[in-house]
Each structure stands twice: as C-alpha cells, then as structure tokens.
N, C-alpha and C. Protein backbone atom coordinates (compact mmCIF):
# COMPACT_ATOMS: atom_id res chain seq x y z
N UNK A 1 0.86 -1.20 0.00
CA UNK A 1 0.00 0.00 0.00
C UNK A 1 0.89 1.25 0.00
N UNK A 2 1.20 1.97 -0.88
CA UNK A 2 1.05 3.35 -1.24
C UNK A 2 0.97 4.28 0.11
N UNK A 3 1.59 5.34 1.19
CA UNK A 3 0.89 6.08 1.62
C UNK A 3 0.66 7.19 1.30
N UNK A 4 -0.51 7.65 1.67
CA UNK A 4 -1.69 8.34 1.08
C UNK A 4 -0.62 9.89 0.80
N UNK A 5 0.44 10.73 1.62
CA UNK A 5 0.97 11.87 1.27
C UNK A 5 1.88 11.61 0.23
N UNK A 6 2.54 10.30 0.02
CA UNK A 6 3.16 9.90 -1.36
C UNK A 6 2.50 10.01 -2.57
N UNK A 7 1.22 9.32 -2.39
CA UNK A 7 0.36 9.46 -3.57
C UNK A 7 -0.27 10.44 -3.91
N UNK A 8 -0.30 11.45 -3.35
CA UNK A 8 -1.12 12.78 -2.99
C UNK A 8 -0.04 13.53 -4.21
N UNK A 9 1.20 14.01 -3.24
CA UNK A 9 2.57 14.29 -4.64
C UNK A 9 2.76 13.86 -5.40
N UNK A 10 2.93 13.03 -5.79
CA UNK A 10 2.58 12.24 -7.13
C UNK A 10 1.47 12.47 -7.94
N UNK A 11 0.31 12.70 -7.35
CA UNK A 11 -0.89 13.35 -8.39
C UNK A 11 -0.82 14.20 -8.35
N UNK A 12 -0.53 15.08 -7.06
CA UNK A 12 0.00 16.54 -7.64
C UNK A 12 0.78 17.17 -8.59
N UNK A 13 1.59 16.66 -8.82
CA UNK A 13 2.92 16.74 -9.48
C UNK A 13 2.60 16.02 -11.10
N UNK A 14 1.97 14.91 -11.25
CA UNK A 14 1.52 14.69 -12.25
C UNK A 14 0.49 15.76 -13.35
N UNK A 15 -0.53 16.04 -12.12
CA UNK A 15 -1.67 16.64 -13.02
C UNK A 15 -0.70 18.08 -13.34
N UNK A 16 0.12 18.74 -12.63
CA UNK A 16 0.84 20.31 -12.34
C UNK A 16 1.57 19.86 -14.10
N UNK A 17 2.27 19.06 -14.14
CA UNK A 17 3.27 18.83 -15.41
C UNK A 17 1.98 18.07 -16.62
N UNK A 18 1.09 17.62 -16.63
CA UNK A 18 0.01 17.45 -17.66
C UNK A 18 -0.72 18.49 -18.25
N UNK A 19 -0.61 19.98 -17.06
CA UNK A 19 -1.60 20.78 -16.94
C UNK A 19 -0.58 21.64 -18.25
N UNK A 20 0.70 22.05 -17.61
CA UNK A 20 1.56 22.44 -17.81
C UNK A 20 1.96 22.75 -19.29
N UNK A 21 2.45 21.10 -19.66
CA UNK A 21 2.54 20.55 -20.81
C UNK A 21 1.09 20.69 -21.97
N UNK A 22 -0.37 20.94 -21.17
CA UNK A 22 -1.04 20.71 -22.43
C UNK A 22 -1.13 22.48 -22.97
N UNK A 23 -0.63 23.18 -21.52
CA UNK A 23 -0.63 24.58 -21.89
C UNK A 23 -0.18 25.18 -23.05
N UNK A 24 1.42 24.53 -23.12
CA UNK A 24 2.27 24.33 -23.89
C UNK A 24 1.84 24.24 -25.71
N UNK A 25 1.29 22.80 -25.18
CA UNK A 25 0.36 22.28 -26.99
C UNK A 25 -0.03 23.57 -27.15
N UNK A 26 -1.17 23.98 -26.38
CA UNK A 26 -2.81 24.80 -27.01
C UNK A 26 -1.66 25.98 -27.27
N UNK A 27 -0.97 26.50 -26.74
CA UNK A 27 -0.15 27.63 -27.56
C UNK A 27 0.51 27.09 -28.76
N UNK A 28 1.33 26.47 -28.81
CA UNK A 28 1.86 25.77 -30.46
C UNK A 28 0.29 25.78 -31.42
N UNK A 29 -0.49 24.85 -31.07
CA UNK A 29 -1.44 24.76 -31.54
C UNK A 29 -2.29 25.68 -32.26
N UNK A 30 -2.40 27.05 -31.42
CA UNK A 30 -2.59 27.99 -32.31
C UNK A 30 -1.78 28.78 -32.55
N UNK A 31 -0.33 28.94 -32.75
CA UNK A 31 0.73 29.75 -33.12
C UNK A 31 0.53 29.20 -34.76
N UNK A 32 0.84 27.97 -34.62
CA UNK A 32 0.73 26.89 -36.06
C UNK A 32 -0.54 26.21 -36.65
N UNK A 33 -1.69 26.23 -36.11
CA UNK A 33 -2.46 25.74 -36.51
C UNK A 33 -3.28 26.44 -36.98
C-alpha cells in the first residue's frame, strides 16, 4: 500500500506537469495551426 501523502505528490505533481505541458500544446497549436 502506497501512503496516502506519497500518492497525494505524485498526483500533484503529475496533473501540475500534464496541466503544464497541455498549456504548452494549445499555444503551439494555435501559433501553427
């Protein structure tokens, strides 16, 4: 079992760099698209 403040940072930190990264796209996206 996982504890729960490990997994907590880890989804934090996941969704922060997904959020991040799709920011990223949608600007390319319409710079170039």
């Amino acid at each position: 079992m996982v504890p729960s403040c490990a997994l907590a940072t880890t989804f934090a930190a996941t969704t922060f760099m997904a959020t991040h990264l799709r920011g990223k796209d949608d600007k390319w996206n319409y710079s170039f698209g």
